[in-house]
Protein backbone atom coordinates (compact mmCIF):
# COMPACT_ATOMS: atom_id res chain seq x y z
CA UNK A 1 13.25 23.47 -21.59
CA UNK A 2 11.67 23.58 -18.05
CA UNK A 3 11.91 19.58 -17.95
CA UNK A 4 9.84 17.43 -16.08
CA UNK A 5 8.33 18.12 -12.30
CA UNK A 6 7.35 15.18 -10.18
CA UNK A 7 5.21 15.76 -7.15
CA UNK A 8 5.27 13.29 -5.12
CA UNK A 9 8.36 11.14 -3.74
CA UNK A 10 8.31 7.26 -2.65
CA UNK A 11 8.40 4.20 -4.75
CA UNK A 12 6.31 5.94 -7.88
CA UNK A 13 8.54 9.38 -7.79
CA UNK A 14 11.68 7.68 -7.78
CA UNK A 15 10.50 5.07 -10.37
CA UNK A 16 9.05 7.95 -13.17
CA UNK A 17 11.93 9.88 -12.72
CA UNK A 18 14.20 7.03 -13.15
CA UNK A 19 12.50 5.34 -15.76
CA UNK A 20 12.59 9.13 -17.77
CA UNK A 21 15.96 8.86 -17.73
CA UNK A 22 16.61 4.82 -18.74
CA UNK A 23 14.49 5.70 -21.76
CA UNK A 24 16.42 8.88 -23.07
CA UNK A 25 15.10 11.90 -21.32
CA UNK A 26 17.65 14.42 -20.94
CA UNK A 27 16.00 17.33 -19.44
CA UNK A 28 15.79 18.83 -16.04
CA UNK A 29 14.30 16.53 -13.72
CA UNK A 30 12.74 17.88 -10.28
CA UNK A 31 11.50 16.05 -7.58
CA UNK A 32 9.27 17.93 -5.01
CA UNK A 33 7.97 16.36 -1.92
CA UNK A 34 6.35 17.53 1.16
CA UNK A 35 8.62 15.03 4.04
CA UNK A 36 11.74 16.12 5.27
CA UNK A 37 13.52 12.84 3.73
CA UNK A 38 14.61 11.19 0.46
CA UNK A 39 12.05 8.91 -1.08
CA UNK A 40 12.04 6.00 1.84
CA UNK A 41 10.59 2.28 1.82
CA UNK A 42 7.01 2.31 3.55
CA UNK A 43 5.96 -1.55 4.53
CA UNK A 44 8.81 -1.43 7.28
CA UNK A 45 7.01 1.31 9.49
CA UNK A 46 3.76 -0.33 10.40
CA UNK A 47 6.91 -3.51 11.47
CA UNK A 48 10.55 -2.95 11.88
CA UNK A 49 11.31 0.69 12.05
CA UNK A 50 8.12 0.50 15.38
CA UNK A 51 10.23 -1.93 16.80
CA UNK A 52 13.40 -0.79 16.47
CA UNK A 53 14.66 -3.03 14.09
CA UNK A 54 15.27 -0.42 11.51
CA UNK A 55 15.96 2.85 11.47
CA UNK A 56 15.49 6.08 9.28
CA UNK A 57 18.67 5.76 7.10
CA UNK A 58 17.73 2.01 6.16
CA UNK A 59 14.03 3.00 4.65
CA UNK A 60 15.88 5.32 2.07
CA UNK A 61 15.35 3.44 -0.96
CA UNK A 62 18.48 5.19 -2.99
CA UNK A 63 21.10 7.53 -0.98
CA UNK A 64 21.95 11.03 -2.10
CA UNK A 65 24.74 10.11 -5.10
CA UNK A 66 22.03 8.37 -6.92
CA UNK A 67 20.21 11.40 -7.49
CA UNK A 68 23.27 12.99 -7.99
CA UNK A 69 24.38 10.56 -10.87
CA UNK A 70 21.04 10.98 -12.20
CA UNK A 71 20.59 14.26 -12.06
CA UNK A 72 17.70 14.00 -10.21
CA UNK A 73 16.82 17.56 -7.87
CA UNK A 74 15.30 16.20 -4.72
CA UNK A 75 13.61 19.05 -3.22
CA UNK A 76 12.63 18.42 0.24
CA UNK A 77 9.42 20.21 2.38
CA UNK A 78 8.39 21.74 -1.07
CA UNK A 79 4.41 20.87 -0.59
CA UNK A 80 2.54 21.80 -3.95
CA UNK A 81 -0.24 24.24 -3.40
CA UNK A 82 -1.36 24.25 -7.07
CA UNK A 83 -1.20 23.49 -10.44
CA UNK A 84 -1.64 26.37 -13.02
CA UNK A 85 -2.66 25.68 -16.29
CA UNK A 86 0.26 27.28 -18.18
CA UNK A 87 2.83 24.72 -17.08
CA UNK A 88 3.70 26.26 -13.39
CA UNK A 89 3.91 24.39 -9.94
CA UNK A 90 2.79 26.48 -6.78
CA UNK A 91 4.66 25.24 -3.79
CA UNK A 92 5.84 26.36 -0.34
CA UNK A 93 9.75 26.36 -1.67
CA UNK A 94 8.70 28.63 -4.98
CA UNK A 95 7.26 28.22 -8.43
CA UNK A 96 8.42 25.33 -10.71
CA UNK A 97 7.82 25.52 -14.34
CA UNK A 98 6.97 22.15 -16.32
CA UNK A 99 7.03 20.84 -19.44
CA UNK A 100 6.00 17.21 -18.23
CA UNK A 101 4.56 17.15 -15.23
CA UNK A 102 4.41 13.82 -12.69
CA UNK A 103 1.19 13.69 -10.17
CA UNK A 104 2.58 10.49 -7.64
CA UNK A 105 0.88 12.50 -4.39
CA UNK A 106 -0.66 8.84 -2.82
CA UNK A 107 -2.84 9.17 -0.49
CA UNK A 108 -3.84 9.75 3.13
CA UNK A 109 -5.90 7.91 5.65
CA UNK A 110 -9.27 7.94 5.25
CA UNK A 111 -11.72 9.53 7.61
CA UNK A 112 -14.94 8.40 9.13
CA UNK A 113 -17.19 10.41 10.95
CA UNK A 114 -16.94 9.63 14.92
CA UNK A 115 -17.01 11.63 17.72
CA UNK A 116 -13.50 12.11 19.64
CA UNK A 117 -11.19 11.85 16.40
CA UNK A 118 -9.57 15.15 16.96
CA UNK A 119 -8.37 13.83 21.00
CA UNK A 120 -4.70 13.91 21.27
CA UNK A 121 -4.22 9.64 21.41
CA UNK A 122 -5.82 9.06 17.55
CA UNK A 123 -3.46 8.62 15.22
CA UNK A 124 -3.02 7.39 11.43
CA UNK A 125 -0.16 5.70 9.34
CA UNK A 126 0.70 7.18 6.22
CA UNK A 127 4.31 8.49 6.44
CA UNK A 128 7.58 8.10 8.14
CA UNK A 129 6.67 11.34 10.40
CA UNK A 130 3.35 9.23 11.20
CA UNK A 131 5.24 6.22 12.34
CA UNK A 132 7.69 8.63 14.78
CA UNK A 133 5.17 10.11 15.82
CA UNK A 134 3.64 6.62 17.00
CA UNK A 135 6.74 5.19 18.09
CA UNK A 136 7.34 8.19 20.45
CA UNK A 137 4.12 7.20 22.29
CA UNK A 138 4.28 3.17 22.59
CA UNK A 139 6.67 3.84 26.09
CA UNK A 140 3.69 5.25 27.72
CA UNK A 141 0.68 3.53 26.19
CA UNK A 142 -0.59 0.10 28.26
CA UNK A 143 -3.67 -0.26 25.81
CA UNK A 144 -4.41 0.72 22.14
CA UNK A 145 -7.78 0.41 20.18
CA UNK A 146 -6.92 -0.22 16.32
CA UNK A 147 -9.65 0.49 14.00
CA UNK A 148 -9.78 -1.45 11.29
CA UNK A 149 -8.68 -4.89 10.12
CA UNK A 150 -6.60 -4.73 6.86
CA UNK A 151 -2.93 -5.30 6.45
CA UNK A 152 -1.81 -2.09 8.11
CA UNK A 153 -3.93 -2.32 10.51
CA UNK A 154 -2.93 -6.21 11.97
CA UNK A 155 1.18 -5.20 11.02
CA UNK A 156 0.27 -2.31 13.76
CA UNK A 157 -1.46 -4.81 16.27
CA UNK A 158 1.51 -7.33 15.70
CA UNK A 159 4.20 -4.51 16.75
CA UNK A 160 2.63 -3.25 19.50
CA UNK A 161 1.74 -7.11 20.66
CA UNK A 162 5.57 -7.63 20.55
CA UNK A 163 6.20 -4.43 22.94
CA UNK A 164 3.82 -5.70 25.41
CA UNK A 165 0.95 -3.43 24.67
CA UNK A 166 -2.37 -4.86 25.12
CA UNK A 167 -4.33 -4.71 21.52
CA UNK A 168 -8.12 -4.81 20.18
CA UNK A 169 -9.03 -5.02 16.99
CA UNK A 170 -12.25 -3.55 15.71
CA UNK A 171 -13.28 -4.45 12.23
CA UNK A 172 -16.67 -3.78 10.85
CA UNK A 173 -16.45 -6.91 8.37
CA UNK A 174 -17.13 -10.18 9.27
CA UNK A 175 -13.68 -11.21 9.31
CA UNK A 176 -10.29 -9.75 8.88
CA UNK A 177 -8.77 -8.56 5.44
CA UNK A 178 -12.03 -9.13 3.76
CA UNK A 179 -11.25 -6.94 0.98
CA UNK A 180 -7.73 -8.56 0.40
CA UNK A 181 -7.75 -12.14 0.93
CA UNK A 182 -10.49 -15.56 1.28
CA UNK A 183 -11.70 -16.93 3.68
CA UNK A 184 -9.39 -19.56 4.87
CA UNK A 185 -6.23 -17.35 5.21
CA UNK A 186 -8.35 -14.59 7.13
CA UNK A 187 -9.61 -17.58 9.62
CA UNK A 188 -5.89 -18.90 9.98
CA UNK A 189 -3.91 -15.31 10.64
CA UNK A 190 -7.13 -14.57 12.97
CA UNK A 191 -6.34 -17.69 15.08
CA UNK A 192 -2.83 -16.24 14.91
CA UNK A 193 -3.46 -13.36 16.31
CA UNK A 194 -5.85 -14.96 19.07
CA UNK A 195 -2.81 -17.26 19.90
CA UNK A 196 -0.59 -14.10 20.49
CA UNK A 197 -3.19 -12.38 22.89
CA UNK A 198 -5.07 -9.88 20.77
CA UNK A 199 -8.54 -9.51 20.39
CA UNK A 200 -10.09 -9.25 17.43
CA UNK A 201 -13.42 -7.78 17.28
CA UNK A 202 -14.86 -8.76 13.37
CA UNK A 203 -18.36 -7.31 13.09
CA UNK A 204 -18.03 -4.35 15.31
CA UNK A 205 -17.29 -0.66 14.65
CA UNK A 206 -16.46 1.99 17.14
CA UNK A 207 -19.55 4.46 17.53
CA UNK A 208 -17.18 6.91 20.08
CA UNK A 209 -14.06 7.48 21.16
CA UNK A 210 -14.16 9.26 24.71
CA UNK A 211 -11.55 11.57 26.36
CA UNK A 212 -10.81 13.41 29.43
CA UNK A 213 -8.98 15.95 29.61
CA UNK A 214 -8.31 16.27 25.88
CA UNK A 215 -6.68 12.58 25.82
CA UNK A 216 -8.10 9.87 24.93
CA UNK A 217 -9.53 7.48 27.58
CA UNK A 218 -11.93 5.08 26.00
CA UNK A 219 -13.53 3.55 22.93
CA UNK A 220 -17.46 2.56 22.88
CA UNK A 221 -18.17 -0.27 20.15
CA UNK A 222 -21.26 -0.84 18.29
CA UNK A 223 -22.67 -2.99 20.66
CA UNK A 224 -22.54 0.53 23.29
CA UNK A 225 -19.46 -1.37 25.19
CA UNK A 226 -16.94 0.81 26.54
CA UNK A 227 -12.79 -0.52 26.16
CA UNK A 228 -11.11 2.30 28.25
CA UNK A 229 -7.59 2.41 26.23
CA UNK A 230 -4.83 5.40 25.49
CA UNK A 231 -4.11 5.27 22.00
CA UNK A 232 -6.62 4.53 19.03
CA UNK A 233 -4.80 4.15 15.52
CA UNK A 234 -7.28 4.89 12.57
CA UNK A 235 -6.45 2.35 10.28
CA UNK A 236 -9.32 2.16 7.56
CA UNK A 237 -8.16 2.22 4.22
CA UNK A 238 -7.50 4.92 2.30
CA UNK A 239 -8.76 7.95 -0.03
CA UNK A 240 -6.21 8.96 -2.49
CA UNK A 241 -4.64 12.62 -3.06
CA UNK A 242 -6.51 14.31 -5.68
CA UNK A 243 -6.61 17.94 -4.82
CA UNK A 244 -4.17 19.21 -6.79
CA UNK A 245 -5.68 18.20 -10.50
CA UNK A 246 -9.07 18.22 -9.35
CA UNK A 247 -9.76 21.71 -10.88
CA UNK A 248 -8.11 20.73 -13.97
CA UNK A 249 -10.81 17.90 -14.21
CA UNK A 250 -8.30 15.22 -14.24
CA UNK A 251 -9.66 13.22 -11.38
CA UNK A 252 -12.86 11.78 -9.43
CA UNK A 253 -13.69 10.12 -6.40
CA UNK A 254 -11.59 7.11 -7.76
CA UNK A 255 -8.07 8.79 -8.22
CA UNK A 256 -6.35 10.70 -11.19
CA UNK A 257 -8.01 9.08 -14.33
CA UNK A 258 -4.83 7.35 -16.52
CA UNK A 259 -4.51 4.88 -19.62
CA UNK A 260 -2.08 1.95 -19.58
CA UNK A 261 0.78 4.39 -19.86
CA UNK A 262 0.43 7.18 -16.83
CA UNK A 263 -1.38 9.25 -19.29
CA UNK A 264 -3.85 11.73 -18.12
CA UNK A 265 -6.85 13.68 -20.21
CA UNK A 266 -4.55 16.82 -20.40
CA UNK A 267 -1.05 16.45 -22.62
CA UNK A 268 2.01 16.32 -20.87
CA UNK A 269 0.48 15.32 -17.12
CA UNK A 270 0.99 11.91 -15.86
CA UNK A 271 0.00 10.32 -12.77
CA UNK A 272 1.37 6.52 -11.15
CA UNK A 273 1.20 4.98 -8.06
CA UNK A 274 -1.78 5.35 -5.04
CA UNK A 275 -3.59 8.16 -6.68
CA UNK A 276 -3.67 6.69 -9.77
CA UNK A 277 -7.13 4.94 -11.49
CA UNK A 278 -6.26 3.41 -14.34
CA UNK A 279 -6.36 0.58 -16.50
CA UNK A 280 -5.11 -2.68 -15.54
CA UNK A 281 -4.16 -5.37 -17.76
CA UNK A 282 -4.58 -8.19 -16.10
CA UNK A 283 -7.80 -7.21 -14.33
CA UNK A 284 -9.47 -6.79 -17.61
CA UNK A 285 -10.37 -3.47 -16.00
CA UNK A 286 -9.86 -0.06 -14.89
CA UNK A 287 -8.81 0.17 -10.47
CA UNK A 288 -6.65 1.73 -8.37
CA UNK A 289 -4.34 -0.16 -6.13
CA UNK A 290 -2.58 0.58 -3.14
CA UNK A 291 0.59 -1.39 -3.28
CA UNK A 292 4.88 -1.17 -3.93
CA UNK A 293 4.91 -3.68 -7.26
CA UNK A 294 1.88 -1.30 -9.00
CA UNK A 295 3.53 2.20 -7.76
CA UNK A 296 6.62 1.00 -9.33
CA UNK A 297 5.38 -0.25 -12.39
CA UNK A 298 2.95 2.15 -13.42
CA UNK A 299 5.62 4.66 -13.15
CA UNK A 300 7.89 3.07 -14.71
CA UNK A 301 5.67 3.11 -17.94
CA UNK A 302 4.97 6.66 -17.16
CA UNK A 303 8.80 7.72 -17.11
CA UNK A 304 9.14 5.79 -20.55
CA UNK A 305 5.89 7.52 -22.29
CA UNK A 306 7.55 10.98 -20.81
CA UNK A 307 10.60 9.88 -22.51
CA UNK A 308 8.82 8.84 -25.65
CA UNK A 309 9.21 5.41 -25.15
CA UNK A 310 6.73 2.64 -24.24
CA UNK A 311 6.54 0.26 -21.16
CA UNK A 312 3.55 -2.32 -21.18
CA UNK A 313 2.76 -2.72 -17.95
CA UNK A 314 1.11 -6.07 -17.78
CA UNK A 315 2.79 -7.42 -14.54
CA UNK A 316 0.69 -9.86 -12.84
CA UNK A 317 -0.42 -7.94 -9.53
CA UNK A 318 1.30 -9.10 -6.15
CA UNK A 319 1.26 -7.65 -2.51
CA UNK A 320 2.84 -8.55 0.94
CA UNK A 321 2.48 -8.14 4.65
CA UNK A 322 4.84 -9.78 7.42
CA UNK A 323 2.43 -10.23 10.82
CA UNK A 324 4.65 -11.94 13.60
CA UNK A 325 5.72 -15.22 12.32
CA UNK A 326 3.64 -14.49 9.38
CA UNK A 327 4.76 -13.36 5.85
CA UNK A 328 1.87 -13.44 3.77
CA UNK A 329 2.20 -12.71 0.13
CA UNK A 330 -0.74 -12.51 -2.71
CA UNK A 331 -0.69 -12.49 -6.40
CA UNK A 332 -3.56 -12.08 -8.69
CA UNK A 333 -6.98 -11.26 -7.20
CA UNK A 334 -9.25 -13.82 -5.40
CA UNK A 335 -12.90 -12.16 -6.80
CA UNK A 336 -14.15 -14.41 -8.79
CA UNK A 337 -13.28 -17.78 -7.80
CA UNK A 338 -15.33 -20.42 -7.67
CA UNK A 339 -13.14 -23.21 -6.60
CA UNK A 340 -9.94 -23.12 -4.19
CA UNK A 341 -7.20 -25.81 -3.80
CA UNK A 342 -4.74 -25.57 -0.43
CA UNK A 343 -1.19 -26.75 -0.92
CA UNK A 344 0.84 -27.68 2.11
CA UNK A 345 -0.12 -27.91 5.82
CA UNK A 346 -2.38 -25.09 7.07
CA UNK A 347 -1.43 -26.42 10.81
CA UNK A 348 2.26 -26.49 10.41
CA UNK A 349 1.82 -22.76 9.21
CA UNK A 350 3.49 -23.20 5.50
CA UNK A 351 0.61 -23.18 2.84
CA UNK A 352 -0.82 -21.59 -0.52
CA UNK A 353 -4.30 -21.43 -1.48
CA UNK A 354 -4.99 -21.33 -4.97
CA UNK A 355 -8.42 -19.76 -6.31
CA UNK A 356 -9.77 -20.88 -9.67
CA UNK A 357 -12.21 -19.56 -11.99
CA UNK A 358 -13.38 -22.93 -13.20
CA UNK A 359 -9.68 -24.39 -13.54
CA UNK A 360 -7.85 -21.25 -14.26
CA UNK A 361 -5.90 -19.90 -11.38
CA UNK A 362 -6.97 -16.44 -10.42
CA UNK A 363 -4.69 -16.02 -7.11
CA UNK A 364 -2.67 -17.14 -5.46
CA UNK A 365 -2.17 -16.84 -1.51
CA UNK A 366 0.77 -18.06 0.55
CA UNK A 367 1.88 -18.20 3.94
CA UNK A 368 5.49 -18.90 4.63
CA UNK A 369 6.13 -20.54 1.37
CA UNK A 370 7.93 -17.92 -0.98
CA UNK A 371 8.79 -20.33 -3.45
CA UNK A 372 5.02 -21.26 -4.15
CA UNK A 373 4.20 -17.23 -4.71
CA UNK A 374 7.75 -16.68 -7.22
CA UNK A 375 5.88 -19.09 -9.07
CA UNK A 376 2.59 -18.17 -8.75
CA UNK A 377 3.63 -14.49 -10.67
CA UNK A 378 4.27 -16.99 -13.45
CA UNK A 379 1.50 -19.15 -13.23
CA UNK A 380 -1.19 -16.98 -13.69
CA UNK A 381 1.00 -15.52 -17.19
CA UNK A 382 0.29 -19.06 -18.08
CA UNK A 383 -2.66 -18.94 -21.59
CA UNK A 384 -3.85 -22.67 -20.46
CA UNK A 385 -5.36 -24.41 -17.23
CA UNK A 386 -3.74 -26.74 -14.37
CA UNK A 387 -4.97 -29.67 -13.43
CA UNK A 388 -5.57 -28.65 -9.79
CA UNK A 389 -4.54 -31.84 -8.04
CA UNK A 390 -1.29 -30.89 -9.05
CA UNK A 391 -1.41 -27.68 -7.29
CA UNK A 392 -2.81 -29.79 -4.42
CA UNK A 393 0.48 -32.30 -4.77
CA UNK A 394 3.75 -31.07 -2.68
CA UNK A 395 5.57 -33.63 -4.85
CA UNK A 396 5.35 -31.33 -7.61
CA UNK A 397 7.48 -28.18 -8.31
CA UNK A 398 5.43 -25.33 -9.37
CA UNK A 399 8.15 -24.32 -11.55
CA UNK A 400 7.98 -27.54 -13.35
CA UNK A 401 4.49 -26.64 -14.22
CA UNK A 402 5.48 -23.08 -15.46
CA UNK A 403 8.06 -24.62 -18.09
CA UNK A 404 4.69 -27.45 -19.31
């Protein structure tokens, strides 16, 4: 048996292949990915690992005698080149045959057509060789242009804030996180971020970014302003890494098409994580979503359905981001609402808003108050209502209301 091939590493690699082997799989398991490092924890390189408070050894997620014990073949700078039909992977390291075959590639950042991208001074964050190479400029760089308002894109301003780097922020929405979050916790981490020094420019796109002598030396806005700067960080979403299925007609422009359980249209492919555009359960609908908790459990029902078994994957979704003093964490999804309810004090900087459908809770948002989103996953599991003024009242323990 040629086993099962995983391209791919990160939170959904390590999570299929793992999974595979919790459910029974005993065949060869091979992991291939393109980096130069074991499957590593992402969030802390847009925060910590910029700022020196981590380094490379503490983003592995699992050191080598796991993959050892699990008989796991890590094979490192093996980028896949192709997938053939008869059950072969083409990569730079050799050929890999497949009788299960794992498609957790992510994704890269997304382009936009502007003049000056290829200077030397625009960069991207995707990978751990991304964030080196960012942190080996931030010594020399005095201003940096960020393009771009999501949660990558503010964890980036926040780091280079702290290391004295002066920071704009140009974001084509009306406000920051548009995509992510409502309004009142985009209008509270914007004041945030105006408090630390950083300008945020909602509204306004970059039209050019100007050089001279190969570097770049300026940004011109929308508006045909010029903000001379030396660094300009590309940090607008991103498109997911299709390529290698494509001409097996296994993905679109969405991602790799899946069911609930990592399947694809052609037996014996799977595909979790970033790339993946699927169905999810408690969307009521097919997406594809960029975030740790979904990488890891949509692989994890993958592994089992490679191993014969079945995971339902129908966690609640939930995502993070720590911004200075910040740690903002979301569950459920806030399109939709009609109706929100704000728990705590919004000034003192330790609050939740809930959103409601009517007087079901559809998300849940929370700054500085973990205990409010550990409940929240469990609230919106709930089959009945709240009565929102108890949402609204501190007096009551959200876990109370979970056990009602």
């Amino acid at each position: 048996m040629a086993g099962l091939v995983i391209v791919g590493g990160s939170y959904a690699g390590l999570n299929m292949a793992q999974a595979a082997r919790q459910h029974g799989y005993g065949e060869p398991i091979v992991m291939l990915t393109d980096e130069q490092y074991l499957p590593y924890h992402r969030p802390p390189l847009s925060k910590g690992f910029l700022t020196g408070d981590s380094d490379v050894e503490s983003l592995l997620i699992k050191g080598e005698k796991f993959y050892e014990d699990q008989q796991i073949n890590v094979v490192l700078g093996a980028r896949a080149e192709a997938v053939e039909r008869e059950g072969r992977v083409v990569t730079k390291r050799g050929v890999f045959a497949f009788d299960a075959l794992g498609i957790v590639t992510g994704t890269r950042a997304r382009e936009i057509p502007v003049p000056g991208t290829d200077l030397d001074g625009v960069v991207s964050l995707r990978s751990l060789a991304d964030a080196e190479a960012i942190k080996a400029r931030m010594d020399k760089v005095r201003a940096v242009a960020i393009v771009g308002g999501g949660f990558i894109g503010l964890e980036l301003a926040a780091s280079f804030a702290k290391s004295g780097i002066d920071v704009q922020i140009f974001e084509a929405a009306p406000r920051v996180m548009a995509r992510i979050v409502g309004e009142t916790i985009s209008d509270y981490v914007e004041q945030r971020f105006a408090s630390e020094g950083v300008a945020l420019c909602c509204g306004l796109g970059i039209e050019e970014i100007e050089g001279r002598n190969g570097k770049v030396a300026a940004v011109r806005d929308t508006k045909d302003k010029r903000h001379p700067v030396d660094m300009v960080v590309m940090a607008v979403g991103a498109t997911p890494n299709t390529e290698l299925v494509e001409p097996l007609g296994l993905a679109d422009q969405f991602g790799v098409r899946v069911d609930v359980n990592g399947r694809t249209l052609h037996p014996g492919i799977y595909a979790a994580g970033d790339c993946a555009f699927g169905p999810n359960i408690f969307a009521g609908r097919d997406m594809r979503l960029e975030s740790v908790q979904n990488a890891t459990d949509q692989a994890k029902a993958a592994g089992a359905a490679i191993a014969g078994a079945e995971f339902v994957n129908d966690a609640v979704p939930w995502f993070w981001s720590d911004q200075f003093d910040m740690k903002l964490q979301m569950v459920g999804f806030v399109e939709g609402a009609n109706r929100q309810v704000v728990r705590g004090s919004i000034e003192d900087g330790k609050f939740s808003v809930f959103h409601l459908k009517d007087t079901r809770i559809v998300c849940i948002e929370s700054v500085n108050a973990v205990s409010d989103h550990v409940a929240g996953r469990k609230l919106l599991k709930l089959p009945h209502s709240v009565d929102p003024e108890m949402l609204r009242d501190t007096s009551v323990k959200l876990r109370d209301l979970v056990s009602t």
